[in-house]
Protein backbone atom coordinates (compact mmCIF):
# COMPACT_ATOMS: atom_id res chain seq x y z
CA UNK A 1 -23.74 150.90 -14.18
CA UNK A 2 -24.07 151.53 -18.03
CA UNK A 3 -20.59 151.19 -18.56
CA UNK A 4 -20.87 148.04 -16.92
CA UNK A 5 -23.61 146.83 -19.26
CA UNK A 6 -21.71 148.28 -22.22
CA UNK A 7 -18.09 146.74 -21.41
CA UNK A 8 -19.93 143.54 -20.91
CA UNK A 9 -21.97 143.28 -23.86
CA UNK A 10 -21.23 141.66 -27.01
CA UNK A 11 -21.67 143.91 -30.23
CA UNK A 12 -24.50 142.51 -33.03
CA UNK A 13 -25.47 140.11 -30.21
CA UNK A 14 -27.20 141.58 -27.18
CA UNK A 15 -29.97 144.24 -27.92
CA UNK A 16 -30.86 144.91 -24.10
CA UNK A 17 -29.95 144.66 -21.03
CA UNK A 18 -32.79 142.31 -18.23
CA UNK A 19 -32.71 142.69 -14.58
CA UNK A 20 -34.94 141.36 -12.49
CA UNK A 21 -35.64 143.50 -9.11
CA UNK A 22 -38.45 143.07 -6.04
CA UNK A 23 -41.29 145.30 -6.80
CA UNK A 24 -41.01 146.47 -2.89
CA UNK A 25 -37.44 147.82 -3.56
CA UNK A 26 -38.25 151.45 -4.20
CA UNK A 27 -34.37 152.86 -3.77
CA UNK A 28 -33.53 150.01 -6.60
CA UNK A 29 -35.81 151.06 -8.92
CA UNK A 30 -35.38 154.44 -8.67
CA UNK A 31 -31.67 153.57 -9.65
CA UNK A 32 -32.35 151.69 -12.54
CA UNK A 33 -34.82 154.24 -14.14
CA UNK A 34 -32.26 156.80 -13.25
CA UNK A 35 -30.14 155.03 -15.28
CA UNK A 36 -32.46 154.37 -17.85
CA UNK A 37 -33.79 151.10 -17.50
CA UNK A 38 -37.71 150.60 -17.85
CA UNK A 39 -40.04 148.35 -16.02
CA UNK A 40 -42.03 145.88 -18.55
CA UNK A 41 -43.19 143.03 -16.19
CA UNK A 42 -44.14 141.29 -13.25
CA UNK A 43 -42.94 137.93 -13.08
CA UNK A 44 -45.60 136.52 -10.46
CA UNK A 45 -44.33 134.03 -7.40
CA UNK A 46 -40.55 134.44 -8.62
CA UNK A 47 -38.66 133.67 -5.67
CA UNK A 48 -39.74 131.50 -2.49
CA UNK A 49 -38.09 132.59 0.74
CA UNK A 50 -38.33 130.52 3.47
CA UNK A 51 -41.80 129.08 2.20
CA UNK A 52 -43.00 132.55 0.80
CA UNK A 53 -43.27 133.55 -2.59
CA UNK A 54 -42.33 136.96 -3.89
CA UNK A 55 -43.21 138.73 -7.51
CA UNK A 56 -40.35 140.05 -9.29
CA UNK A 57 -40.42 143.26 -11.43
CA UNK A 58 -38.63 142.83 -14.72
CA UNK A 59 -36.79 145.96 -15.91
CA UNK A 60 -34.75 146.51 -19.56
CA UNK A 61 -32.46 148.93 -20.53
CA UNK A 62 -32.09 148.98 -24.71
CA UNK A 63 -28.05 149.30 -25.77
CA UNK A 64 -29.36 152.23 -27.58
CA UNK A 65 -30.32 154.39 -24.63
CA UNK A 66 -27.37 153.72 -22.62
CA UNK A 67 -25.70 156.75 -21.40
């Protein structure tokens, strides 16, 4: 998944990596913070689904600590 990031990115322009993940998703987050990405918010009624609203945790993983 870093390598991803990294391949992706453009050097001098992009300083982090954002992902946006439901705060219910355990597995997922475990993942990301596995891989080094850190949870910073909670992005209240993010997503409606079929007339429901759901909160979205916002995660960011820093080019610097990519592994």
């Amino acid at each position: 998944m870093t390598a991803f990031c990294r391949s992706t990115a453009h050097p001098g322009r992009n300083e982090r990596v954002r992902i946006h993940v439901a705060p219910d998703n355990e597995a997922a987050i475990r993942l990301y913070r596995a891989a080094g990405f850190e949870p910073f918010a909670r992005e209240p009624r993010a997503l409606k689904i079929d007339g429901v609203y759901h909160d979205s945790l916002l995660m960011t993983l820093p080019f610097g600590k990519m592994a």
